[in-house]
PDB file of N, CA and C in Angstrom:
ATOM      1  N   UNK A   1     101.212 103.759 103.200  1.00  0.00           N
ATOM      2  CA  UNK A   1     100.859 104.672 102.122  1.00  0.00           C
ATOM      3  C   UNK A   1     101.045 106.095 102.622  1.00  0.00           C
ATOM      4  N   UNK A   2     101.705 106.729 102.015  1.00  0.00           N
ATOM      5  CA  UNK A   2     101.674 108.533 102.471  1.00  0.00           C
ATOM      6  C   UNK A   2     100.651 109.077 102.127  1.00  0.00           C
ATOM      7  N   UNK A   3     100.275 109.821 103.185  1.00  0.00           N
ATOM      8  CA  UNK A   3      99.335 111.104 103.432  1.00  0.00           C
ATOM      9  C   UNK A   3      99.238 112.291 102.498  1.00  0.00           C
ATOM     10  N   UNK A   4      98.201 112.487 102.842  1.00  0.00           N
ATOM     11  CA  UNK A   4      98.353 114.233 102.123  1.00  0.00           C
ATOM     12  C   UNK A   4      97.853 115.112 102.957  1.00  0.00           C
ATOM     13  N   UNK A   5      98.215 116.878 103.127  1.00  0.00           N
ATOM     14  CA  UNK A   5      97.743 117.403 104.260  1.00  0.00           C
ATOM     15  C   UNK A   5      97.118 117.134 105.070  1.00  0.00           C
ATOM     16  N   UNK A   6      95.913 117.056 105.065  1.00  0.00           N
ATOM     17  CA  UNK A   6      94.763 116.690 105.330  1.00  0.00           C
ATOM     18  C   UNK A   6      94.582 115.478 106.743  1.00  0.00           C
ATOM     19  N   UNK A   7      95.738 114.456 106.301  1.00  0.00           N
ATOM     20  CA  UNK A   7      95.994 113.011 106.516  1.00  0.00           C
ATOM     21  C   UNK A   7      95.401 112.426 105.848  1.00  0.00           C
ATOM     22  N   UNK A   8      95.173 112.547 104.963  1.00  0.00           N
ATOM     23  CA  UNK A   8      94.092 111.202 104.092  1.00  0.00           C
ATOM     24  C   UNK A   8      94.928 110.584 103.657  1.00  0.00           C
ATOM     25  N   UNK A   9      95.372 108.677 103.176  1.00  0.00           N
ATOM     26  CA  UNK A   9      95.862 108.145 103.027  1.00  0.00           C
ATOM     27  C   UNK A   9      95.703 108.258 101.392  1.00  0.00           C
ATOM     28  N   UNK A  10      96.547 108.512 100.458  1.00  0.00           N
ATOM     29  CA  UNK A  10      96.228 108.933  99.143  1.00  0.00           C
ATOM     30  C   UNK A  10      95.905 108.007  98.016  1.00  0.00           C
ATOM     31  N   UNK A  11      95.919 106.156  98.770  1.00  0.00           N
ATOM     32  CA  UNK A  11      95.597 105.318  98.575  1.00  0.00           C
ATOM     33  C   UNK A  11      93.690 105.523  98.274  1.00  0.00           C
ATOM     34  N   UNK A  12      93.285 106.465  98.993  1.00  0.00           N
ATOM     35  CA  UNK A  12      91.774 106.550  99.459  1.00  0.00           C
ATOM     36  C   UNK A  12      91.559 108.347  98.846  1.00  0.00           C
ATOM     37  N   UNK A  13      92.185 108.403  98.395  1.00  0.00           N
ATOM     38  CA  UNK A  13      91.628 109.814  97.415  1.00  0.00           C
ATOM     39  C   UNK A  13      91.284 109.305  95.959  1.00  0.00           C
ATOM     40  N   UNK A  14      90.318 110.045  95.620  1.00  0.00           N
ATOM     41  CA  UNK A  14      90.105 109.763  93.956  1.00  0.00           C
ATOM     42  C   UNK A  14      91.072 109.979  92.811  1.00  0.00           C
ATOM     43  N   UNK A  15      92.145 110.647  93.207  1.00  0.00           N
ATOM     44  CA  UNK A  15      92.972 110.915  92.207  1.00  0.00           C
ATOM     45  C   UNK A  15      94.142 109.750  92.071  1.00  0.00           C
ATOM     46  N   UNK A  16      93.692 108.577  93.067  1.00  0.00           N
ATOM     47  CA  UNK A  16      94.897 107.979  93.026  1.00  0.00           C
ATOM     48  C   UNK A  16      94.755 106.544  92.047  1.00  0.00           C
ATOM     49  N   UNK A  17      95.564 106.652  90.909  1.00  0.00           N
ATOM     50  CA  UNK A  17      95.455 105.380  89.771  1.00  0.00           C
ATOM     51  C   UNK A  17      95.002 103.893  90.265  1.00  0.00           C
ATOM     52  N   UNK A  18      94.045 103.771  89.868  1.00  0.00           N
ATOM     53  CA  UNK A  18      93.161 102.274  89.993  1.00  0.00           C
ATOM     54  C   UNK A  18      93.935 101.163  89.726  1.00  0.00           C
ATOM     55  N   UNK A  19      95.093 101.326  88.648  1.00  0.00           N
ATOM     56  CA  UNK A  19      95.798 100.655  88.738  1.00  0.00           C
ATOM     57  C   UNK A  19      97.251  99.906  89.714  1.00  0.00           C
ATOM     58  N   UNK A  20      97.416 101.270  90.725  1.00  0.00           N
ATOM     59  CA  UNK A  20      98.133 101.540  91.492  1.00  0.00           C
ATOM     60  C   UNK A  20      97.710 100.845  93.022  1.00  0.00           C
ATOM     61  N   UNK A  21      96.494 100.433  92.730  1.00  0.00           N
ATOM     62  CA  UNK A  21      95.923 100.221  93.978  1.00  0.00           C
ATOM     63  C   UNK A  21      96.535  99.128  95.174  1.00  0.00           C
ATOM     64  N   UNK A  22      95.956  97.881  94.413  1.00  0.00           N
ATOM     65  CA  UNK A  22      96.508  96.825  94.642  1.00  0.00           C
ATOM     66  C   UNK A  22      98.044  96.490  95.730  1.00  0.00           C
ATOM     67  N   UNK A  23      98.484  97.247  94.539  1.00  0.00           N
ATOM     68  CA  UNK A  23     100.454  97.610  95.225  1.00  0.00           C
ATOM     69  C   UNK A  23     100.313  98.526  96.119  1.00  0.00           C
ATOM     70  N   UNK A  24      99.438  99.809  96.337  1.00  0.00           N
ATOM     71  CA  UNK A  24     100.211 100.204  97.408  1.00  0.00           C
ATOM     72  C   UNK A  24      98.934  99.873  98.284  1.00  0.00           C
ATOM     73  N   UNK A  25      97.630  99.164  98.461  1.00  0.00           N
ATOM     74  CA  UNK A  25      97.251  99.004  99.939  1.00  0.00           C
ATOM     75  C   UNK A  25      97.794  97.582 100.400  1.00  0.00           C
ATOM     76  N   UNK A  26      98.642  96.701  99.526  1.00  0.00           N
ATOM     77  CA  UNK A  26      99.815  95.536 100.260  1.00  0.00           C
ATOM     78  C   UNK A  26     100.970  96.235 100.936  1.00  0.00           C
ATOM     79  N   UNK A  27     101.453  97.064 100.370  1.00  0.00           N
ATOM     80  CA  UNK A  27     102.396  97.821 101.173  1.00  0.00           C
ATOM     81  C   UNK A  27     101.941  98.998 101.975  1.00  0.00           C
ATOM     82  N   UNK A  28     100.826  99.476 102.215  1.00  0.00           N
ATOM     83  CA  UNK A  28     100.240  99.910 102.941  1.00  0.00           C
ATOM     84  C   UNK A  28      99.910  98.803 104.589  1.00  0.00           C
ATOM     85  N   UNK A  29      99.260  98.051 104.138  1.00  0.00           N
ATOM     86  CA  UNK A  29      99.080  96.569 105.155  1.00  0.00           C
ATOM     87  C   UNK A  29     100.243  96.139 105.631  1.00  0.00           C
ATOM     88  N   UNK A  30     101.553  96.219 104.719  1.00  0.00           N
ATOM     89  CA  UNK A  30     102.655  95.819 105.390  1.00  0.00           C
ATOM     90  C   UNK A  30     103.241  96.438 106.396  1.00  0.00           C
ATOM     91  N   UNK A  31     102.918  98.295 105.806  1.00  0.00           N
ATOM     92  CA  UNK A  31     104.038  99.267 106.914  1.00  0.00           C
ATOM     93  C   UNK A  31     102.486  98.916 108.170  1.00  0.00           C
ATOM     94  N   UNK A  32     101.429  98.829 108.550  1.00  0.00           N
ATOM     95  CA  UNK A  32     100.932  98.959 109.409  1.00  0.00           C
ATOM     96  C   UNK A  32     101.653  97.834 110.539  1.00  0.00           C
ATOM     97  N   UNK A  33     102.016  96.592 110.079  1.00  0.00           N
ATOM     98  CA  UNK A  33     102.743  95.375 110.352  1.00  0.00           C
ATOM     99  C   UNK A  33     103.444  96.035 111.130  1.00  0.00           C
ATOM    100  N   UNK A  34     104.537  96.276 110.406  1.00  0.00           N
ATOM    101  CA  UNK A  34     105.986  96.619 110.976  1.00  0.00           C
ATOM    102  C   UNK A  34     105.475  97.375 112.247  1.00  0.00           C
ATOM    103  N   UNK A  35     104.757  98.519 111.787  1.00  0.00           N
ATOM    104  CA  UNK A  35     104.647  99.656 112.994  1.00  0.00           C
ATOM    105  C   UNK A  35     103.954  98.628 114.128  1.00  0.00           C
ATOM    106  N   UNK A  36     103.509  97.429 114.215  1.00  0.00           N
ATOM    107  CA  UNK A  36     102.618  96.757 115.509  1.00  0.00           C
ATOM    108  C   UNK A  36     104.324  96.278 116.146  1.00  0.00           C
ATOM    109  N   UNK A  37     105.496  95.896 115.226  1.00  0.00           N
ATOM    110  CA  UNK A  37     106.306  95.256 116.030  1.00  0.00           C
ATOM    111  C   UNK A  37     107.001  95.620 116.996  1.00  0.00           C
ATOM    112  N   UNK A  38     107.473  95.153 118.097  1.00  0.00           N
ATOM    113  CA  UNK A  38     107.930  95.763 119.083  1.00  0.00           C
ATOM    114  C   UNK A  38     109.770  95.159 119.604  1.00  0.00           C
ATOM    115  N   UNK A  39     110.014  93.769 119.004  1.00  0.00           N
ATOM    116  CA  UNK A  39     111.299  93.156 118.650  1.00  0.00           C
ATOM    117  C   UNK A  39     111.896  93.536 117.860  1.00  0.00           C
ATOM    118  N   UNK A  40     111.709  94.219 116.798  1.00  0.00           N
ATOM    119  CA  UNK A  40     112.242  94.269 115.225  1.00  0.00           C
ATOM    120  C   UNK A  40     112.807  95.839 115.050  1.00  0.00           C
ATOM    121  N   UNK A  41     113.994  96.054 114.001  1.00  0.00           N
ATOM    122  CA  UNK A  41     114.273  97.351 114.032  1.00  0.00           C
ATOM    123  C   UNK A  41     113.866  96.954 112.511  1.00  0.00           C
ATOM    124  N   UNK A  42     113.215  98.206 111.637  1.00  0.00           N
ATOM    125  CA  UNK A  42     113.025  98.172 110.436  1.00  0.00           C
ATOM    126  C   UNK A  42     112.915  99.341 110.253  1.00  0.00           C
ATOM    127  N   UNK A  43     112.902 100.236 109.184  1.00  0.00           N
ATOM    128  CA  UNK A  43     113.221 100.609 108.143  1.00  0.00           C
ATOM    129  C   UNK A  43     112.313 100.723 106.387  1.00  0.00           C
ATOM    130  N   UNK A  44     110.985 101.612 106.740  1.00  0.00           N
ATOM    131  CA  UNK A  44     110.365 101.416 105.073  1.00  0.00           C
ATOM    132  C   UNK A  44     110.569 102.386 104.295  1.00  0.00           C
ATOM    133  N   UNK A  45     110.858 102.700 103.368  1.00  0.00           N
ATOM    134  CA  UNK A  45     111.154 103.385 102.265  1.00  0.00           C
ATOM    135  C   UNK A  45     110.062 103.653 100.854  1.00  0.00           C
ATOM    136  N   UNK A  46     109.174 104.543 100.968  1.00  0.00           N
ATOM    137  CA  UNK A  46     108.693 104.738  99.906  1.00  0.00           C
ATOM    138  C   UNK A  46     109.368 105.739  98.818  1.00  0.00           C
ATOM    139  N   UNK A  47     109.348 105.428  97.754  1.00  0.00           N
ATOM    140  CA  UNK A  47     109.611 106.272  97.003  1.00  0.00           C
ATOM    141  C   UNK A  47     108.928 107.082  96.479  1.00  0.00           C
ATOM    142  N   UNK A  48     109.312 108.199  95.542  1.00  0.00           N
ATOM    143  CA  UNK A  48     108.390 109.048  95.046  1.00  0.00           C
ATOM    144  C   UNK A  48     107.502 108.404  94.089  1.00  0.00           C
ATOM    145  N   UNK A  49     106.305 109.310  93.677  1.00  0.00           N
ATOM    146  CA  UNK A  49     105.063 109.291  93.095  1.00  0.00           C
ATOM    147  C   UNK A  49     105.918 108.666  91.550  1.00  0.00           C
ATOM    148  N   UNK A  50     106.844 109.143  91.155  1.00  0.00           N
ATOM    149  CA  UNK A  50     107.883 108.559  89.866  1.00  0.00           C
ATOM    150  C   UNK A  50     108.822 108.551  90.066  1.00  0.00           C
ATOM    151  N   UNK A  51     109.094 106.800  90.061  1.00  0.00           N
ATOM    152  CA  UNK A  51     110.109 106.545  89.937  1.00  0.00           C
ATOM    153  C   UNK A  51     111.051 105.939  88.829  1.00  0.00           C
ATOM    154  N   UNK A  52     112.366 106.399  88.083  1.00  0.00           N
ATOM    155  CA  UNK A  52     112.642 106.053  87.188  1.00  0.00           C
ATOM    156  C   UNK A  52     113.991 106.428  86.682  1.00  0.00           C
ATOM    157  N   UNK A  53     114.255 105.892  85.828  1.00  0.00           N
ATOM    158  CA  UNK A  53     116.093 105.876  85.636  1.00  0.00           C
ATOM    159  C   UNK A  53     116.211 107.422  85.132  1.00  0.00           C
ATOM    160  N   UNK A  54     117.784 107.676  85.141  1.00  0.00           N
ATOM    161  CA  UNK A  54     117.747 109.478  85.214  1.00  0.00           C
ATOM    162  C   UNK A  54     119.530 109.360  85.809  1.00  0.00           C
ATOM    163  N   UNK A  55     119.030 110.815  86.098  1.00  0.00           N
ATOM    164  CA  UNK A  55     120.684 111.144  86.869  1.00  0.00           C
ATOM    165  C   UNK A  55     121.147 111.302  88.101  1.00  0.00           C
ATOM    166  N   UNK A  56     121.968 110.828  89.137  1.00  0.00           N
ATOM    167  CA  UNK A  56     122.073 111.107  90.350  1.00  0.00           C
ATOM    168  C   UNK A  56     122.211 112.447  90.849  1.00  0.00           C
ATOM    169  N   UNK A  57     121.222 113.523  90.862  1.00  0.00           N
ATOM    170  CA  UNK A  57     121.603 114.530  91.064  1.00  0.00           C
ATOM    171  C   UNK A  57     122.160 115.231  92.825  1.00  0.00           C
ATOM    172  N   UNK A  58     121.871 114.564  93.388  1.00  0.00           N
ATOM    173  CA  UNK A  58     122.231 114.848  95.197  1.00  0.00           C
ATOM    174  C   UNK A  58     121.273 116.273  95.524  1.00  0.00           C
ATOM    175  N   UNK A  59     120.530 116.518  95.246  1.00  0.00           N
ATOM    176  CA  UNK A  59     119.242 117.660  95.328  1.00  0.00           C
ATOM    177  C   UNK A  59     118.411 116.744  95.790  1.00  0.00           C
ATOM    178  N   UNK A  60     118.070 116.368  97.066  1.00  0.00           N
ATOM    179  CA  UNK A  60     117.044 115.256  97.311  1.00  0.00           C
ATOM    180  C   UNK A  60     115.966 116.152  98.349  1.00  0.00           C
ATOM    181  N   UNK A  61     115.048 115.754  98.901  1.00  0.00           N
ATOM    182  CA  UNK A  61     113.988 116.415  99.858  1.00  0.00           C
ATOM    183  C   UNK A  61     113.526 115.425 100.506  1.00  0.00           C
ATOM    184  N   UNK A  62     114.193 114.648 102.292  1.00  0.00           N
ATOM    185  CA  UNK A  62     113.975 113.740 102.653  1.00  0.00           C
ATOM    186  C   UNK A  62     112.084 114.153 103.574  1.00  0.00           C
ATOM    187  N   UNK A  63     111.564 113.095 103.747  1.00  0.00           N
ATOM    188  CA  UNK A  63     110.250 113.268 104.336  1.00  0.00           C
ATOM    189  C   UNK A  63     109.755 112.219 105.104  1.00  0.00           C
ATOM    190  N   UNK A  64     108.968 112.443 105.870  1.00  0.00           N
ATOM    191  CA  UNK A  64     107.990 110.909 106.458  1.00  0.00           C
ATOM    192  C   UNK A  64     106.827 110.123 105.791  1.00  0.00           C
ATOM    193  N   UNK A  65     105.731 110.835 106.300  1.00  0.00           N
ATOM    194  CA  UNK A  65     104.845 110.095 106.576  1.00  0.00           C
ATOM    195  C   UNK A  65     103.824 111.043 104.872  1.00  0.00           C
ATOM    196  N   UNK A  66     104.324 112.357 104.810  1.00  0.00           N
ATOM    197  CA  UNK A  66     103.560 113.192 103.573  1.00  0.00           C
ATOM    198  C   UNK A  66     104.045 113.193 102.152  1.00  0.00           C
ATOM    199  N   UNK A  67     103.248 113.192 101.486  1.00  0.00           N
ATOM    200  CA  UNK A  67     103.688 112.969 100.216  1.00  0.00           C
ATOM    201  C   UNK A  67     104.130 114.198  99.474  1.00  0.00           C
ATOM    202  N   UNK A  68     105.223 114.186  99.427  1.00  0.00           N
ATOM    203  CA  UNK A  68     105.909 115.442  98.972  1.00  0.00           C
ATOM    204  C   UNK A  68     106.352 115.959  97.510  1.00  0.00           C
ATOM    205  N   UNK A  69     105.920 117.291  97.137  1.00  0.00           N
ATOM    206  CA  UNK A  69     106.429 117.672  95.827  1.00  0.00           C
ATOM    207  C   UNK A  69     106.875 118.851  95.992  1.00  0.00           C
ATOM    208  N   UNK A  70     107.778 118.578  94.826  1.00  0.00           N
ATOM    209  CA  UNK A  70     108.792 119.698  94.858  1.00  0.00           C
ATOM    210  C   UNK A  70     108.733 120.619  94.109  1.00  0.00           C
ATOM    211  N   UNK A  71     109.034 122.209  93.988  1.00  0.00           N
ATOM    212  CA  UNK A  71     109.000 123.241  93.170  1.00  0.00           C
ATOM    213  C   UNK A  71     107.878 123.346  91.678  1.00  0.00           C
ATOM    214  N   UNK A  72     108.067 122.367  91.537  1.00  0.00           N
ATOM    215  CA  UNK A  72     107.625 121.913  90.262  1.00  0.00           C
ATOM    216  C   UNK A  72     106.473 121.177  90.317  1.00  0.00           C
ATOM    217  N   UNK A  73     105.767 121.097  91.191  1.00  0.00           N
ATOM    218  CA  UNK A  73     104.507 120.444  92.069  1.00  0.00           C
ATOM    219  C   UNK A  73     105.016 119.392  91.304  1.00  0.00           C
ATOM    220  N   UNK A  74     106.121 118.166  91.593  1.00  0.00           N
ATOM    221  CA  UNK A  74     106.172 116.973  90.781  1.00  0.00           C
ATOM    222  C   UNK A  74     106.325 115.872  91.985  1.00  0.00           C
ATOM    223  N   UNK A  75     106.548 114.592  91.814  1.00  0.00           N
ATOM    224  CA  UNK A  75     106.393 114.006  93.277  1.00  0.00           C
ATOM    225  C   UNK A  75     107.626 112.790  92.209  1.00  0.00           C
ATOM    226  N   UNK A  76     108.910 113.191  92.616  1.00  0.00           N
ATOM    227  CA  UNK A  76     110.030 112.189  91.189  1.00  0.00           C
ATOM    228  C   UNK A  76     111.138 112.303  92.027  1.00  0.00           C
ATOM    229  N   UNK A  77     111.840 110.969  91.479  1.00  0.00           N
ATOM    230  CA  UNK A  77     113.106 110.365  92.031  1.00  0.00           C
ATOM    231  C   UNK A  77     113.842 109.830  91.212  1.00  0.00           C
ATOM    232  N   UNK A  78     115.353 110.261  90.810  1.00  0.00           N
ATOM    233  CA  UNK A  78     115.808 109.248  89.735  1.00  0.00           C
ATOM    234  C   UNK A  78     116.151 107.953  90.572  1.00  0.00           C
ATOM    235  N   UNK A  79     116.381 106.656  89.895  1.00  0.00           N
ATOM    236  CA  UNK A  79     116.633 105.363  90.523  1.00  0.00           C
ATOM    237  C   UNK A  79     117.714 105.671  91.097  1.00  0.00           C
ATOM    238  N   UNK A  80     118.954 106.728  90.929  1.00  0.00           N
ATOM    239  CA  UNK A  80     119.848 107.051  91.066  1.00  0.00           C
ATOM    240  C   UNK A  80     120.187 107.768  92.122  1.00  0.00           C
ATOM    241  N   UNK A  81     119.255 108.851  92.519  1.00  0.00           N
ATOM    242  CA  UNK A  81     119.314 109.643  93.778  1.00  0.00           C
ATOM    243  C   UNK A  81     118.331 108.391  94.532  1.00  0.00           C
ATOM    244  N   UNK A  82     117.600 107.244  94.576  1.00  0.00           N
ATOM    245  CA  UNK A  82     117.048 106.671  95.301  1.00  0.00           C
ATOM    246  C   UNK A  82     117.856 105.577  95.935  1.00  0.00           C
ATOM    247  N   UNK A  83     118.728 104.904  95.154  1.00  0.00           N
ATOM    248  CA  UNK A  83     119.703 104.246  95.427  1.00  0.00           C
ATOM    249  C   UNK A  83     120.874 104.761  96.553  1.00  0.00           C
ATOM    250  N   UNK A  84     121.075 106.586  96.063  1.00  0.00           N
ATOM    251  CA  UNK A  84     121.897 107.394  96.852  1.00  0.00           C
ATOM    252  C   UNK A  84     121.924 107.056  98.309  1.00  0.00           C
ATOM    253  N   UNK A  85     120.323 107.552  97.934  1.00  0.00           N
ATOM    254  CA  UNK A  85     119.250 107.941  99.629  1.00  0.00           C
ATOM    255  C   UNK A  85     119.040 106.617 100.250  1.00  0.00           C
ATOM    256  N   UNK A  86     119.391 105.235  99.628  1.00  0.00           N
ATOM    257  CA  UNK A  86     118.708 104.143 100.608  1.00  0.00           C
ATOM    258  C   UNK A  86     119.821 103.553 101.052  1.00  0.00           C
ATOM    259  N   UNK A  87     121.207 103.736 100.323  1.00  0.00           N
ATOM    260  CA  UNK A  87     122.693 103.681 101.217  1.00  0.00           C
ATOM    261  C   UNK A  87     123.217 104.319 101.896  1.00  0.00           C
ATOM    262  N   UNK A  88     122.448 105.407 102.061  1.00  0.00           N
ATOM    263  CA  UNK A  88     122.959 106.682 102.791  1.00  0.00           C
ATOM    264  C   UNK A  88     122.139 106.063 104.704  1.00  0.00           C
ATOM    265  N   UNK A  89     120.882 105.364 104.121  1.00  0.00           N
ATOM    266  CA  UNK A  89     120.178 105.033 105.533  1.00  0.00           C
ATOM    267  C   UNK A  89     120.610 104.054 105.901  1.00  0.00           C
ATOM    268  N   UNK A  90     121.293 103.076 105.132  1.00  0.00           N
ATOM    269  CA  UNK A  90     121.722 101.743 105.325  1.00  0.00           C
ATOM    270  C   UNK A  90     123.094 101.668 106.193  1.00  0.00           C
ATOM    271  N   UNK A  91     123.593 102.954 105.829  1.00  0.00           N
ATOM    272  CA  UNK A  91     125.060 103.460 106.537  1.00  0.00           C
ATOM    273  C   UNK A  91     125.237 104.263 107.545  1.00  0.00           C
ATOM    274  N   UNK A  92     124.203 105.407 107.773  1.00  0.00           N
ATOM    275  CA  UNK A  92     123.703 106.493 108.586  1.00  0.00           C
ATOM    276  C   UNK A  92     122.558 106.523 108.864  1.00  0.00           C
ATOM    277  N   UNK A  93     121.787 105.410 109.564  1.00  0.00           N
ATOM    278  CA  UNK A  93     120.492 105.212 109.709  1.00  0.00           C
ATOM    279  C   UNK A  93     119.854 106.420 110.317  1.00  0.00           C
ATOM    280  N   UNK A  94     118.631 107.041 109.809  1.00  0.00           N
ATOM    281  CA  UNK A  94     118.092 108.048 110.895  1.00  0.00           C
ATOM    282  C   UNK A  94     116.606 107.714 110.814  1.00  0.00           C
ATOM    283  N   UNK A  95     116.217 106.511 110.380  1.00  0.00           N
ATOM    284  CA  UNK A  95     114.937 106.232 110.038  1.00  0.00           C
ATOM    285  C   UNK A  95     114.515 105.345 110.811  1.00  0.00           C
ATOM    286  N   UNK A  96     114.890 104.883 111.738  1.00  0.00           N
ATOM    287  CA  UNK A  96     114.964 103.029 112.442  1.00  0.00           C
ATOM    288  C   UNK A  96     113.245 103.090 112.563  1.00  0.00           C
ATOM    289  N   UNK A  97     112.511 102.392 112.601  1.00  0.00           N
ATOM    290  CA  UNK A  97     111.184 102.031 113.003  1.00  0.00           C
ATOM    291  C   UNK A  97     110.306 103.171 112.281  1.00  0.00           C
ATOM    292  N   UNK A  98     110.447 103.501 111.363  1.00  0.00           N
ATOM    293  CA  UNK A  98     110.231 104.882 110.679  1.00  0.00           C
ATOM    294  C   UNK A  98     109.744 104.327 109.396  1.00  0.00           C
ATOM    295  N   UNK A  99     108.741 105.311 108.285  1.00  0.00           N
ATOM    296  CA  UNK A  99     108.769 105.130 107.162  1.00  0.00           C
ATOM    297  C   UNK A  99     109.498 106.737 106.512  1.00  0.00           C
ATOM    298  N   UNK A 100     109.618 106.239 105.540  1.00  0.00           N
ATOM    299  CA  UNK A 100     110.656 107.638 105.446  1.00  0.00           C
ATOM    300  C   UNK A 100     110.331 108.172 103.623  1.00  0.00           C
ATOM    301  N   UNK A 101     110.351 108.648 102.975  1.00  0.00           N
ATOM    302  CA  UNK A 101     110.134 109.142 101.663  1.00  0.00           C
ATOM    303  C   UNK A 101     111.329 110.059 101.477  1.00  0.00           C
ATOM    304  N   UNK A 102     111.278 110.083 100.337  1.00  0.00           N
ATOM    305  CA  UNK A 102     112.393 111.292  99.301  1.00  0.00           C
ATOM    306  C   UNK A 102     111.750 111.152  97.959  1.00  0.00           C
ATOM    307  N   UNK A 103     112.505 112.917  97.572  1.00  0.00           N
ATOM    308  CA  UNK A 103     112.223 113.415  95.934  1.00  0.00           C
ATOM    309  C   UNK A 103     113.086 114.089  95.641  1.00  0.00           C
ATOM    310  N   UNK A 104     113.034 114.487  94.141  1.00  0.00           N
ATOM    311  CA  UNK A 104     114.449 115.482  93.959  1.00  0.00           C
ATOM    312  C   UNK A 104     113.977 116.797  93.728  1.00  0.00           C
ATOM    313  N   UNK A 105     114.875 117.584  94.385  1.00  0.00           N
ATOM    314  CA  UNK A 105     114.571 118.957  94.260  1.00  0.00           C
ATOM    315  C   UNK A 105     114.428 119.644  93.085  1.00  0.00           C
TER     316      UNK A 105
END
């Protein structure tokens, strides 16, 4: 789960949808996984706060571990620039054992 300044896991802030929960402390539990392995090269990918169909614009804002918004205090990804960004790592890895985030500028 990404952070916010602070480090607080944003899974564990009040602002974060009750409905949302569920999904991200399983994938929260999962990236902790990965990070124990010591055989394995992996690779997690969160996406932004919205994600959703749109236009590939190539204006992206790559990140780690913080949850990032852009200009527009918005935290968004089209499926399109996300797709961009996860062949771009699949081909030019710079994330190996890493969790990694993006948004569009």
């Amino acid at each position: 789960m990404l952070v916010d300044d602070k480090g607080t896991r944003l899974l564990e802030t009040q602002e974060f949808p009750a409905m949302y929960y569920a999904t991200a402390k399983a994938q929260s539990d999962q990236l902790d996984v990965l990070r124990g392995e010591t055989g394995l090269k992996w690779t997690f990918f969160s996406p932004a706060a919205l994600f959703e169909p749109g236009e590939k614009t190539g204006n992206i804002q790559l990140g780690n571990d913080h949850f990032l918004l852009n200009e527009k205090h918005e935290s968004k990804i089209s499926m399109e620039d996300y797709a961009s960004v996860l062949l771009d790592e699949i081909e030019n890895p710079q994330f190996t054992n890493q969790r990694f985030t993006a948004i569009q500028i």
